[in-house]
PDB file of N, CA and C in Angstrom:
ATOM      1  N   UNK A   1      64.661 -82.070-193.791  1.00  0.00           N
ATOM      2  CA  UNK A   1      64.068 -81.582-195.019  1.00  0.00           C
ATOM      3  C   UNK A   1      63.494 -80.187-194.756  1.00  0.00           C
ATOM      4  N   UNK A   2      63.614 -79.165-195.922  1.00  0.00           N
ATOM      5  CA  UNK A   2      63.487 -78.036-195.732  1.00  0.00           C
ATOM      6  C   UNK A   2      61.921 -77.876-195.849  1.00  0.00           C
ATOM      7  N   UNK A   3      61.214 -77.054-195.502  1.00  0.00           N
ATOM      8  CA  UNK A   3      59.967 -76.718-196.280  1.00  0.00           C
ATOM      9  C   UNK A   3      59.519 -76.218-197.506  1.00  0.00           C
ATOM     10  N   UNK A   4      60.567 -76.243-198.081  1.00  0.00           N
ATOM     11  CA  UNK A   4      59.902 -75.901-199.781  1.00  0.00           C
ATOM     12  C   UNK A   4      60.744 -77.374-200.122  1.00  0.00           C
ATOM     13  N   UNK A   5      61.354 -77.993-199.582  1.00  0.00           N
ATOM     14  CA  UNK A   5      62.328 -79.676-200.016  1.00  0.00           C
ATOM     15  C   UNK A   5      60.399 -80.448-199.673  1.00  0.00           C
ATOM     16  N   UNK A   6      60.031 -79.755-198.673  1.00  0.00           N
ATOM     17  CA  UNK A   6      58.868 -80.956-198.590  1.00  0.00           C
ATOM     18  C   UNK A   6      57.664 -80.302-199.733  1.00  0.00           C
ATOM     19  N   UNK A   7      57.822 -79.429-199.593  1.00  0.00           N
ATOM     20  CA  UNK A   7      56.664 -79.104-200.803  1.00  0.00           C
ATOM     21  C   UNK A   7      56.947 -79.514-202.358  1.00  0.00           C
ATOM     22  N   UNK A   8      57.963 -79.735-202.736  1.00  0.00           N
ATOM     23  CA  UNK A   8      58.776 -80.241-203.751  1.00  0.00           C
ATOM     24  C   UNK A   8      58.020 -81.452-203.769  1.00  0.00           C
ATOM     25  N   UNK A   9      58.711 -82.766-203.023  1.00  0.00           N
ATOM     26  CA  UNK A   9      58.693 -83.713-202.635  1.00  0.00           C
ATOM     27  C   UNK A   9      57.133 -84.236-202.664  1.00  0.00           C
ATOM     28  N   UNK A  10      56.253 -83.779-202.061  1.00  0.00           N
ATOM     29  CA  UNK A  10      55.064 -83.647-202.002  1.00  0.00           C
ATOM     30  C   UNK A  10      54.152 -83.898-203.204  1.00  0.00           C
ATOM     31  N   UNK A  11      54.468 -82.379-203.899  1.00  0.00           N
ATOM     32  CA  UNK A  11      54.270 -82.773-204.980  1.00  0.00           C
ATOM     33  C   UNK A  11      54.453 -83.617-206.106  1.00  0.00           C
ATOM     34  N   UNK A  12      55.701 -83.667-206.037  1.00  0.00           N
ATOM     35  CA  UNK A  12      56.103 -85.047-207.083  1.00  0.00           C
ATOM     36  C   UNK A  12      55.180 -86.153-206.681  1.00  0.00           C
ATOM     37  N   UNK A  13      54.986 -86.232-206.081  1.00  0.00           N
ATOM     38  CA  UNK A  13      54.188 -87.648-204.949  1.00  0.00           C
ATOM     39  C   UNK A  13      53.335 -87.822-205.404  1.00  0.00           C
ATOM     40  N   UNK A  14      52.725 -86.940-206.010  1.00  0.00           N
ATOM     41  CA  UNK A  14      51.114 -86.883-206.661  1.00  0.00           C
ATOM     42  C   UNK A  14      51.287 -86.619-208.450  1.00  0.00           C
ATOM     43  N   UNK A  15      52.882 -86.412-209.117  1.00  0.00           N
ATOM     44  CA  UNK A  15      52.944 -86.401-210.082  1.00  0.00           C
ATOM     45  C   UNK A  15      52.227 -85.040-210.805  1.00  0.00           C
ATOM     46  N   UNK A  16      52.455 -84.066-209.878  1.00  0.00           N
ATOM     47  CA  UNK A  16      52.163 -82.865-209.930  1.00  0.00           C
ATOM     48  C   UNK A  16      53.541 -81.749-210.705  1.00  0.00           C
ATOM     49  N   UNK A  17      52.767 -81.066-211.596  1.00  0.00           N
ATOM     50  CA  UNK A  17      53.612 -79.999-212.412  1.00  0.00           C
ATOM     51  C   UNK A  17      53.522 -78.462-211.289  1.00  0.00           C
ATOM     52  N   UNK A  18      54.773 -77.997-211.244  1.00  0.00           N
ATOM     53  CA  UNK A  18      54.590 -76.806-210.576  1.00  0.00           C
ATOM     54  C   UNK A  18      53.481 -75.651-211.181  1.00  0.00           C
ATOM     55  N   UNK A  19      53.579 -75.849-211.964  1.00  0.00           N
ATOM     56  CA  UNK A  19      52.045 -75.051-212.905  1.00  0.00           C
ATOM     57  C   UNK A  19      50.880 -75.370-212.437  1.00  0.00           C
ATOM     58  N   UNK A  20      50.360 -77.389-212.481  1.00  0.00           N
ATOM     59  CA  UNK A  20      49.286 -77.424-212.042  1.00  0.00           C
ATOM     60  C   UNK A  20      49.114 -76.836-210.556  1.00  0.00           C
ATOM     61  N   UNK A  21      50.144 -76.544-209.731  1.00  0.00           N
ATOM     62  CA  UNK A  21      49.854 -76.157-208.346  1.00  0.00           C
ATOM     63  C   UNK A  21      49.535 -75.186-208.140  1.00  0.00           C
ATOM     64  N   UNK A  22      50.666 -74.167-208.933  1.00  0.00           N
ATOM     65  CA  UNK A  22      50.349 -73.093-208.996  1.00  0.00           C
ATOM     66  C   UNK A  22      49.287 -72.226-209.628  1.00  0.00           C
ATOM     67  N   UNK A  23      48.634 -73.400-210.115  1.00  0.00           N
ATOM     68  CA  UNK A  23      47.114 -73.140-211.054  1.00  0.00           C
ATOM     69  C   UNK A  23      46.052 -73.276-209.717  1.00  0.00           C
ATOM     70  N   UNK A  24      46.175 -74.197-209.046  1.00  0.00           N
ATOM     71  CA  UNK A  24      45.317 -74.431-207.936  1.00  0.00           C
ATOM     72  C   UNK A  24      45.434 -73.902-206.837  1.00  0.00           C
ATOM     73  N   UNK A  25      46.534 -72.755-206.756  1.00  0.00           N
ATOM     74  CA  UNK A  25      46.664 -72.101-205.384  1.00  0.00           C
ATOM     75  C   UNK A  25      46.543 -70.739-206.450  1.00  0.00           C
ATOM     76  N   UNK A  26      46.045 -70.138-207.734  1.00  0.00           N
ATOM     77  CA  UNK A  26      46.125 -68.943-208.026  1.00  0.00           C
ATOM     78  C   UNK A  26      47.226 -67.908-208.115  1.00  0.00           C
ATOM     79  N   UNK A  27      48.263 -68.910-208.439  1.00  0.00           N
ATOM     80  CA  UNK A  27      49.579 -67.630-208.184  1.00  0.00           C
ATOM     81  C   UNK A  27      50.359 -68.553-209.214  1.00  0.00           C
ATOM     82  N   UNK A  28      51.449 -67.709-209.683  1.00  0.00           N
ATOM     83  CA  UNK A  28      52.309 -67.848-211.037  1.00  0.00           C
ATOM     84  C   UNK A  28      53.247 -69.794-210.402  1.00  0.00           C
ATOM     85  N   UNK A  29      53.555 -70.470-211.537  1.00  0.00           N
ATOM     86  CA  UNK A  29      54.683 -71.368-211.323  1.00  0.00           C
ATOM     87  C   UNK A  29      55.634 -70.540-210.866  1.00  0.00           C
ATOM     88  N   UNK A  30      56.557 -69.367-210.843  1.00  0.00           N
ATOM     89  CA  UNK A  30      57.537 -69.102-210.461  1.00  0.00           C
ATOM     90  C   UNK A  30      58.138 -68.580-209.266  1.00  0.00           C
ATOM     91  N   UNK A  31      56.094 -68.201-208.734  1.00  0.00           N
ATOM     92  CA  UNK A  31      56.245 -68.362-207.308  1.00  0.00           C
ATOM     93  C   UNK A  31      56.646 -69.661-206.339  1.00  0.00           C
ATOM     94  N   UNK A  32      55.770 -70.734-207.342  1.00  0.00           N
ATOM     95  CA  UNK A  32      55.839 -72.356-206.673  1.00  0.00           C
ATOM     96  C   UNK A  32      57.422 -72.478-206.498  1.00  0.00           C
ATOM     97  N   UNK A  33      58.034 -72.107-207.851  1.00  0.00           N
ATOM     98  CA  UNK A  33      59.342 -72.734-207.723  1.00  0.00           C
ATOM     99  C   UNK A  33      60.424 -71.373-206.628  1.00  0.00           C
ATOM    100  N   UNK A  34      60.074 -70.519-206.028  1.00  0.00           N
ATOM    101  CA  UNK A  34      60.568 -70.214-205.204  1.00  0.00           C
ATOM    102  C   UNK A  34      60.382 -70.286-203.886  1.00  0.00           C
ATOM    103  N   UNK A  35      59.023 -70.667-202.988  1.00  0.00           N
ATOM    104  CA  UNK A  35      59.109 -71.601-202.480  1.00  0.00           C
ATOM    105  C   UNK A  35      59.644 -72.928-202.040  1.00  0.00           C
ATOM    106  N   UNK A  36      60.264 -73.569-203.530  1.00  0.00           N
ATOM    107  CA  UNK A  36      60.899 -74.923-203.272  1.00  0.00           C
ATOM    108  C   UNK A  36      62.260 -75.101-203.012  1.00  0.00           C
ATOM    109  N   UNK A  37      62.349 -73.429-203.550  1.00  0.00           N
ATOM    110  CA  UNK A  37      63.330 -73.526-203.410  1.00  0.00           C
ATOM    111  C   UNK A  37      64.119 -72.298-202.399  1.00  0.00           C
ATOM    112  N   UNK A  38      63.064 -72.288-201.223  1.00  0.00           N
ATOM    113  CA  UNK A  38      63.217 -72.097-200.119  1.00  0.00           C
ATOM    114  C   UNK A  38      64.051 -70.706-200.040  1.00  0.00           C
ATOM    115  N   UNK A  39      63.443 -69.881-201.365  1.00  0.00           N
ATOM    116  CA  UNK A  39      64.134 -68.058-201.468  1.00  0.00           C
ATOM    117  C   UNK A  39      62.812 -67.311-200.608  1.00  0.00           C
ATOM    118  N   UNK A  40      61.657 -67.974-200.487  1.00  0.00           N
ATOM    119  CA  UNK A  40      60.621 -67.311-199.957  1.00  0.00           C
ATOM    120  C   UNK A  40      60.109 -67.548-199.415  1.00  0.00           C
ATOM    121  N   UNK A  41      59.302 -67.297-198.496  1.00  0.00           N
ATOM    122  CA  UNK A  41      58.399 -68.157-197.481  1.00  0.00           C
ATOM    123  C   UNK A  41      56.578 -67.701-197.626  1.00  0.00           C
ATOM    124  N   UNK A  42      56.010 -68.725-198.293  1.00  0.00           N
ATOM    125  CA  UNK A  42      54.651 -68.724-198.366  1.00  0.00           C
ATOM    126  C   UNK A  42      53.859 -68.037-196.859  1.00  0.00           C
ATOM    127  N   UNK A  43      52.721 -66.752-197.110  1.00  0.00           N
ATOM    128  CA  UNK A  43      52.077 -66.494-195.423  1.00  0.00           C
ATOM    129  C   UNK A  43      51.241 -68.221-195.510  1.00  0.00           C
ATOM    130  N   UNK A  44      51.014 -67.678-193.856  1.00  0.00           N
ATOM    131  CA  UNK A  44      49.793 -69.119-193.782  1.00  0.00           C
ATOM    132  C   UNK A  44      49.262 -69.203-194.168  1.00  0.00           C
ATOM    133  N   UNK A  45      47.983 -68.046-195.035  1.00  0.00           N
ATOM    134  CA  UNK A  45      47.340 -68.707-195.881  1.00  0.00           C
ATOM    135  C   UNK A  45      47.448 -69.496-196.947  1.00  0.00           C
ATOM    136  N   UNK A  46      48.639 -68.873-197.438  1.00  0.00           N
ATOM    137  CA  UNK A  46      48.821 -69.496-198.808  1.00  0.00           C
ATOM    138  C   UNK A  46      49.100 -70.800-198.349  1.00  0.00           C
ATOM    139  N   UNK A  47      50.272 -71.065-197.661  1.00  0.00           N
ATOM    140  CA  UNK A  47      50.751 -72.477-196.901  1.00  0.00           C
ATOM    141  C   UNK A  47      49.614 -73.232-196.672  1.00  0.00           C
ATOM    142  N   UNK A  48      48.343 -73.001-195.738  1.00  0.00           N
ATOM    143  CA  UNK A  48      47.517 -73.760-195.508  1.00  0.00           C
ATOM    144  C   UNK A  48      46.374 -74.274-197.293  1.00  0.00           C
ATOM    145  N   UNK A  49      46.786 -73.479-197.954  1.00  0.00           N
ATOM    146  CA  UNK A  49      46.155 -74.022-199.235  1.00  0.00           C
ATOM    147  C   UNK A  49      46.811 -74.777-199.923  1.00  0.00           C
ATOM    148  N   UNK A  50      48.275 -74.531-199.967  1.00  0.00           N
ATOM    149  CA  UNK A  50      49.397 -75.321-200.432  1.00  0.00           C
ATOM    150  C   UNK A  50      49.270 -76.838-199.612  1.00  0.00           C
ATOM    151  N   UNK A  51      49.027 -76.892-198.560  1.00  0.00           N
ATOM    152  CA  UNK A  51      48.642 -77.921-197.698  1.00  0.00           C
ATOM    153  C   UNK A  51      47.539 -79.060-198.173  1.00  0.00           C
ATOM    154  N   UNK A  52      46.654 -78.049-198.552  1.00  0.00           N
ATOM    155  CA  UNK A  52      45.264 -78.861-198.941  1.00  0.00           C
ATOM    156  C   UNK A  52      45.355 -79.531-200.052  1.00  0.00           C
ATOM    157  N   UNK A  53      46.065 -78.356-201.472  1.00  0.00           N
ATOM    158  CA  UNK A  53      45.946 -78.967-202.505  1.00  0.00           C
ATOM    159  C   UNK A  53      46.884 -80.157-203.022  1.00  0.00           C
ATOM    160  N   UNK A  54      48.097 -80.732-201.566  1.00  0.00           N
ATOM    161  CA  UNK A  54      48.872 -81.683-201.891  1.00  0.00           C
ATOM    162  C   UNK A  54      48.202 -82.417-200.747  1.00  0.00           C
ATOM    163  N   UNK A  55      47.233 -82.239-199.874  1.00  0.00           N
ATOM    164  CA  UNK A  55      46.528 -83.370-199.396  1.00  0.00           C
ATOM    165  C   UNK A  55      47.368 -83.919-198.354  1.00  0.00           C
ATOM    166  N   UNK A  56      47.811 -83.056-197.927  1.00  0.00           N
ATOM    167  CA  UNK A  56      48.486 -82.833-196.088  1.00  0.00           C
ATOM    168  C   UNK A  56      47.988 -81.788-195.038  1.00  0.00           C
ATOM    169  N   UNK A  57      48.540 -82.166-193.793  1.00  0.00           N
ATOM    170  CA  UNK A  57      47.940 -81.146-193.004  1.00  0.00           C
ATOM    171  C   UNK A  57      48.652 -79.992-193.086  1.00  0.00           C
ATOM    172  N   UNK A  58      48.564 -79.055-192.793  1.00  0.00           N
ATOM    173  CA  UNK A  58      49.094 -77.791-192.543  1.00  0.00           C
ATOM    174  C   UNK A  58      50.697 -78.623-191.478  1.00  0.00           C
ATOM    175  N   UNK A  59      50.304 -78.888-190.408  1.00  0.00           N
ATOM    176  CA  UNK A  59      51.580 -79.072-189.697  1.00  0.00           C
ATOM    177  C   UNK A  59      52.377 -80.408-190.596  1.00  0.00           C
ATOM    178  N   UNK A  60      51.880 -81.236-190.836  1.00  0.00           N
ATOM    179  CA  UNK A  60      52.447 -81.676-191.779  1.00  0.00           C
ATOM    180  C   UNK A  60      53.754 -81.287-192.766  1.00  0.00           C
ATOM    181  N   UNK A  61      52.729 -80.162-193.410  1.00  0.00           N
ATOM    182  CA  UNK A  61      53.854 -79.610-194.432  1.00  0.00           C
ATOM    183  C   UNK A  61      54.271 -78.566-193.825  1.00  0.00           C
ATOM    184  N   UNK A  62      54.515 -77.804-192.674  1.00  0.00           N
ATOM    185  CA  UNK A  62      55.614 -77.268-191.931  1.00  0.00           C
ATOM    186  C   UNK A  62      56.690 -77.746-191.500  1.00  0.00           C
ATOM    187  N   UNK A  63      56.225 -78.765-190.380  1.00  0.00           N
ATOM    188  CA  UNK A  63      57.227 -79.443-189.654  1.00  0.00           C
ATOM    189  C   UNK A  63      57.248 -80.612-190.184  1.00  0.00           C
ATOM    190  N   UNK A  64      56.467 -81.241-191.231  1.00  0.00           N
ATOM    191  CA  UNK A  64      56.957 -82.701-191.497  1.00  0.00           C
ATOM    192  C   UNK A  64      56.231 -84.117-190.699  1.00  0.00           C
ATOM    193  N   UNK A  65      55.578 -83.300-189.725  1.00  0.00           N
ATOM    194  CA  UNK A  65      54.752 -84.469-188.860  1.00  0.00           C
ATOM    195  C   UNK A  65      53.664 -84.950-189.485  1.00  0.00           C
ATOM    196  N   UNK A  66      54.050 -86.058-189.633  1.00  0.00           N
ATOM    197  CA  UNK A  66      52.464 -86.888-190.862  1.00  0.00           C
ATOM    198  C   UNK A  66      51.402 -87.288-189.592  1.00  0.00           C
ATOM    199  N   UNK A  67      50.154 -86.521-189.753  1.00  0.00           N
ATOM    200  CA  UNK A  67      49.197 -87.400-188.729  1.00  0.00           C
ATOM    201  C   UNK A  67      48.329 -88.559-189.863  1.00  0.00           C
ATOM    202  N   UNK A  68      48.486 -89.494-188.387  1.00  0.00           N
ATOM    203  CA  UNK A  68      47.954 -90.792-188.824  1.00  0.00           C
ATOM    204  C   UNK A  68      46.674 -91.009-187.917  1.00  0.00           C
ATOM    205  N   UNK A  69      45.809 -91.863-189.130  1.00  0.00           N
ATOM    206  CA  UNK A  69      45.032 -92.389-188.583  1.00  0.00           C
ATOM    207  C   UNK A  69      44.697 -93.027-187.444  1.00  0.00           C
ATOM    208  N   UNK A  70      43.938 -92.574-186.421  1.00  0.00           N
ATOM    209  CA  UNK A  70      44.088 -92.921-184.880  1.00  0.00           C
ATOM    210  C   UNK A  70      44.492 -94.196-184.764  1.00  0.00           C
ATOM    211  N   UNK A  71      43.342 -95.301-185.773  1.00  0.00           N
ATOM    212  CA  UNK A  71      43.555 -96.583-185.389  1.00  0.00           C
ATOM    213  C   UNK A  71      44.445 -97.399-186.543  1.00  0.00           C
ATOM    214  N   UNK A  72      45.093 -96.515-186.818  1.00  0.00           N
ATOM    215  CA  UNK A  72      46.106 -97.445-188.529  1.00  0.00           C
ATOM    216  C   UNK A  72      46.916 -98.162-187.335  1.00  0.00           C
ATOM    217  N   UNK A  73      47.828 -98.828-188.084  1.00  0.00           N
ATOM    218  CA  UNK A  73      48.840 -99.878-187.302  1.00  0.00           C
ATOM    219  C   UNK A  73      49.885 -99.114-186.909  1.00  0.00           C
ATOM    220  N   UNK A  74      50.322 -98.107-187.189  1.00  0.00           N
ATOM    221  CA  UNK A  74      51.397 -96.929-187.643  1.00  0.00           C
ATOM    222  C   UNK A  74      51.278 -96.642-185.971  1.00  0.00           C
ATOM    223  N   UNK A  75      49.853 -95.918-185.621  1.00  0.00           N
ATOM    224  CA  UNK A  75      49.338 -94.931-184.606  1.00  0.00           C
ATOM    225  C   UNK A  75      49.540 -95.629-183.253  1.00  0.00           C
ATOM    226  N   UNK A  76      48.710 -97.065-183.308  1.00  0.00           N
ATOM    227  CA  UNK A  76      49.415 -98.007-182.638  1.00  0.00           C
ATOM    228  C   UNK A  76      49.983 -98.412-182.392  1.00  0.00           C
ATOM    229  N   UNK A  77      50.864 -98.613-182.668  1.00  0.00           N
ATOM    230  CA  UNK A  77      52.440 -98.957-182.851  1.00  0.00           C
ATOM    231  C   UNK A  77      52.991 -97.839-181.736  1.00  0.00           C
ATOM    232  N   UNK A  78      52.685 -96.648-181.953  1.00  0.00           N
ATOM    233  CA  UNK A  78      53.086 -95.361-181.309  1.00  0.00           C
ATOM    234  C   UNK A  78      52.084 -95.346-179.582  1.00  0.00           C
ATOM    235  N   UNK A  79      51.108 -95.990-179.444  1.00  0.00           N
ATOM    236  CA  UNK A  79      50.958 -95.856-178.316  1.00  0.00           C
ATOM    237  C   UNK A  79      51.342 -97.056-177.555  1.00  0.00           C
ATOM    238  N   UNK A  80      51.313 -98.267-178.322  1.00  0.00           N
ATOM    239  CA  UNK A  80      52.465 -99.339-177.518  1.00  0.00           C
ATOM    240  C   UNK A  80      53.325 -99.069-176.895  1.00  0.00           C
ATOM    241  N   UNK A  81      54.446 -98.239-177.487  1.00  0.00           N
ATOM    242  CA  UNK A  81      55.482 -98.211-177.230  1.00  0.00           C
ATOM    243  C   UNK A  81      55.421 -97.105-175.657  1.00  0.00           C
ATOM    244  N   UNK A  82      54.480 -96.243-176.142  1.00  0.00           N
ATOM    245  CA  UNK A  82      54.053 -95.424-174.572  1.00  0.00           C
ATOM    246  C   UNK A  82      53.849 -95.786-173.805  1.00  0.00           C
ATOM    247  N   UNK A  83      52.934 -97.649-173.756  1.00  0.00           N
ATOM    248  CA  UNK A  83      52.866 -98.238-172.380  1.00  0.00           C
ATOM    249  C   UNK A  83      53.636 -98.583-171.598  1.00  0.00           C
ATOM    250  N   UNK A  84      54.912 -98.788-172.020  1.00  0.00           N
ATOM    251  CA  UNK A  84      55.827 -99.006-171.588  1.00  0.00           C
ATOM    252  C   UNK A  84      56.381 -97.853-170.456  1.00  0.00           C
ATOM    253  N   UNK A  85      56.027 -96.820-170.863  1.00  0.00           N
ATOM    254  CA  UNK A  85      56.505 -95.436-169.737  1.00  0.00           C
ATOM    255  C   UNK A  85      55.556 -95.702-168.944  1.00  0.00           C
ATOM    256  N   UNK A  86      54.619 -95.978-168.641  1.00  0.00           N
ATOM    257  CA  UNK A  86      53.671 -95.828-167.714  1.00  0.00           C
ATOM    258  C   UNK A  86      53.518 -96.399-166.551  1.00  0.00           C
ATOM    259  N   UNK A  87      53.307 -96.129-165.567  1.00  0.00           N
ATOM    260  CA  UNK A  87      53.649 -96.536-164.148  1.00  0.00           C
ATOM    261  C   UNK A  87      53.022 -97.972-164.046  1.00  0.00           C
ATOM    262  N   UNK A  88      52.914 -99.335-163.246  1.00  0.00           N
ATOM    263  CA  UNK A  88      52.804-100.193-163.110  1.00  0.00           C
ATOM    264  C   UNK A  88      51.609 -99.986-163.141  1.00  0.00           C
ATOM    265  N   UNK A  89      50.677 -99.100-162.636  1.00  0.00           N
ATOM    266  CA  UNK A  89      49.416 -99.244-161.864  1.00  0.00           C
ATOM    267  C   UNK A  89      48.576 -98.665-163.213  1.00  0.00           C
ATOM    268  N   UNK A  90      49.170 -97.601-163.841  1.00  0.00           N
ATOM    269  CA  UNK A  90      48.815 -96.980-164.661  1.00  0.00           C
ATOM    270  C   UNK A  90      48.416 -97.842-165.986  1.00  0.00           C
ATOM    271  N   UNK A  91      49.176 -98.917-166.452  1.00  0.00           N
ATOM    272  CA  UNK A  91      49.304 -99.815-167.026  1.00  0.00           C
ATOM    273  C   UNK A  91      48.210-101.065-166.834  1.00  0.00           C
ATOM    274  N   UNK A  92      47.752-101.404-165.249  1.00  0.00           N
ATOM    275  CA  UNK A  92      46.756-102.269-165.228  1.00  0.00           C
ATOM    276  C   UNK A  92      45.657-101.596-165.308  1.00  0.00           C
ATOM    277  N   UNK A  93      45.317-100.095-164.823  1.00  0.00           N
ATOM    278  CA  UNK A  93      44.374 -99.613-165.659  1.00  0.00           C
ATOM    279  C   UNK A  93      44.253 -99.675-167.474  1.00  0.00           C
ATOM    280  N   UNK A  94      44.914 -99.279-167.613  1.00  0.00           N
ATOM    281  CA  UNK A  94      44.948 -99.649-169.481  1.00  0.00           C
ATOM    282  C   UNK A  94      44.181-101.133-169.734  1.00  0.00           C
ATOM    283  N   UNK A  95      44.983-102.166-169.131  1.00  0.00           N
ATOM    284  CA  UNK A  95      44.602-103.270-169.518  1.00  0.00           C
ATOM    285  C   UNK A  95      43.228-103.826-168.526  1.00  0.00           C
ATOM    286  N   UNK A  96      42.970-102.986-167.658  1.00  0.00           N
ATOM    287  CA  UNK A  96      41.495-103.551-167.174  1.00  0.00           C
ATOM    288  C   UNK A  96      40.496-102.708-168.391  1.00  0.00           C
ATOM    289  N   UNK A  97      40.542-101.510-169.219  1.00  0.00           N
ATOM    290  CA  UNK A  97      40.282-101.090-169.817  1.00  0.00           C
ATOM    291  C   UNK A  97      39.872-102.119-170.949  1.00  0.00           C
ATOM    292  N   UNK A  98      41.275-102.538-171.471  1.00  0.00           N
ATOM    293  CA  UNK A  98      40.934-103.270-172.888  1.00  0.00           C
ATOM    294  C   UNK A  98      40.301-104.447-172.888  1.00  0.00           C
ATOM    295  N   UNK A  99      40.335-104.816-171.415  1.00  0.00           N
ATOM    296  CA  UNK A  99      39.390-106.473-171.016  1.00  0.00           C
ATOM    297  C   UNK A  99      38.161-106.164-171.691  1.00  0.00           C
ATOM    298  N   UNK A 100      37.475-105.005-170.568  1.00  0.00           N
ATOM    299  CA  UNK A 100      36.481-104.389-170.522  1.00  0.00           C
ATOM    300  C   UNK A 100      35.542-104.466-171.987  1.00  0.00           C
ATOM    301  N   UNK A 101      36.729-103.843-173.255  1.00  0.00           N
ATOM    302  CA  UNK A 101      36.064-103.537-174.176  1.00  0.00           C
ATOM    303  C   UNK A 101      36.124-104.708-174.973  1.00  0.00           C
ATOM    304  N   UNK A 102      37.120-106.024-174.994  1.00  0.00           N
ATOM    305  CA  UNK A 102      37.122-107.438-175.501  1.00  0.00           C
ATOM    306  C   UNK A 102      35.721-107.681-175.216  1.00  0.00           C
ATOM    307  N   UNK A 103      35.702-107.582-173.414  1.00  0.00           N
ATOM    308  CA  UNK A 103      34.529-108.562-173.208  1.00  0.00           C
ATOM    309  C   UNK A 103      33.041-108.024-174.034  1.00  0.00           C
ATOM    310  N   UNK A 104      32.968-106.382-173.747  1.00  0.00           N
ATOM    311  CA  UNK A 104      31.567-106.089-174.632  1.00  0.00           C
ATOM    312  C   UNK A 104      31.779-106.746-175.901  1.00  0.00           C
ATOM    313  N   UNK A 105      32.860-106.467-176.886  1.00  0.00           N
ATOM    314  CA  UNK A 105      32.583-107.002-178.010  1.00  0.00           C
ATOM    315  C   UNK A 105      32.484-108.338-178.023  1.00  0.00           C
ATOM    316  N   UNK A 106      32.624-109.234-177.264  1.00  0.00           N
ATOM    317  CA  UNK A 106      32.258-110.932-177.194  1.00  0.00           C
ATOM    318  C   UNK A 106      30.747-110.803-177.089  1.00  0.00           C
ATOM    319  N   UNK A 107      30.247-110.093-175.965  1.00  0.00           N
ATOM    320  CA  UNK A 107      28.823-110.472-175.340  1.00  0.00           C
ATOM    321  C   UNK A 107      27.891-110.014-176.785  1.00  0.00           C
ATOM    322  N   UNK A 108      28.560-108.875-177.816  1.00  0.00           N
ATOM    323  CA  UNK A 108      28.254-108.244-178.734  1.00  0.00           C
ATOM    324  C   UNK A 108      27.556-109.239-179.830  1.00  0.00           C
ATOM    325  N   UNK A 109      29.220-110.081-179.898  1.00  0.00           N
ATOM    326  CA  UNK A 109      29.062-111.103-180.825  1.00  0.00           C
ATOM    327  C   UNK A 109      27.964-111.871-180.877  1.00  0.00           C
ATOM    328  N   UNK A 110      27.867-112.855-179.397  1.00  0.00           N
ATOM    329  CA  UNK A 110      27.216-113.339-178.838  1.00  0.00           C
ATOM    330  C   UNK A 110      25.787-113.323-178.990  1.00  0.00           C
ATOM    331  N   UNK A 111      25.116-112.590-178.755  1.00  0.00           N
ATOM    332  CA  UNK A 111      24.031-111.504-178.557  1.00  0.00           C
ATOM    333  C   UNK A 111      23.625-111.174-180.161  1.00  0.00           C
ATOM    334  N   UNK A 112      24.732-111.226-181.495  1.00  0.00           N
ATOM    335  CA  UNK A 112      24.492-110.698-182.952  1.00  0.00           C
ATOM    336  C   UNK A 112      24.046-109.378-182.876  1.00  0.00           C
ATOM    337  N   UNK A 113      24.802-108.528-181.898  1.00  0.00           N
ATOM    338  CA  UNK A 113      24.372-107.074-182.284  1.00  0.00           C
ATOM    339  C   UNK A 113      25.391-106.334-183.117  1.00  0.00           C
TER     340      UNK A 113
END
């Protein structure tokens, strides 16, 4: 997907008129729609406002990389799959780690703090 395909896209998402955007970033609809259609290329500033007002990150709406919430299921999911690269030893550190933090939250429980 191109970067004015994601700014397109984006917007629709939110049921957004190229007007209202272009109302909220201060510059004509006909700029929006050249952008989308990838005849022009927004500077960073503008991009990083274009960013905000569709409620993505800046890299986001460059490259397309959605950041997620550290602890969503999504994010996790993504460092699972990393344990797997990790050296044997490297790995029982991890999991003497997560004992670690089970057990505080038991004694937590325990305790009603």
């Amino acid at each position: 997907m191109t970067f004015g395909e994601r700014i397109a896209a984006l917007r629709k998402e939110k049921d957004m008129k190229q007007n209202e955007l272009a109302s909220q970033l201060g510059i004509g609809p006909v700029q929006v729609s050249r952008y989308e259609k990838d005849l022009i290329t927004p500077s960073v500033e503008v991009a990083a406002r274009i960013a905000k007002a569709l409620g993505v990150s800046l890299d986001h709406l460059v490259n397309g990389v959605e950041e997620l919430p550290a602890n969503s299921p999504a994010a996790v999911n993504q460092k699972l799959q990393q344990f797997d690269r990790l050296s044997e030893k490297d790995q029982e550190y991890v999991l003497a780690v997560l004992d670690a933090f089970a057990t505080k939250a038991k004694l937590q429980e325990i305790l009603g703090q």
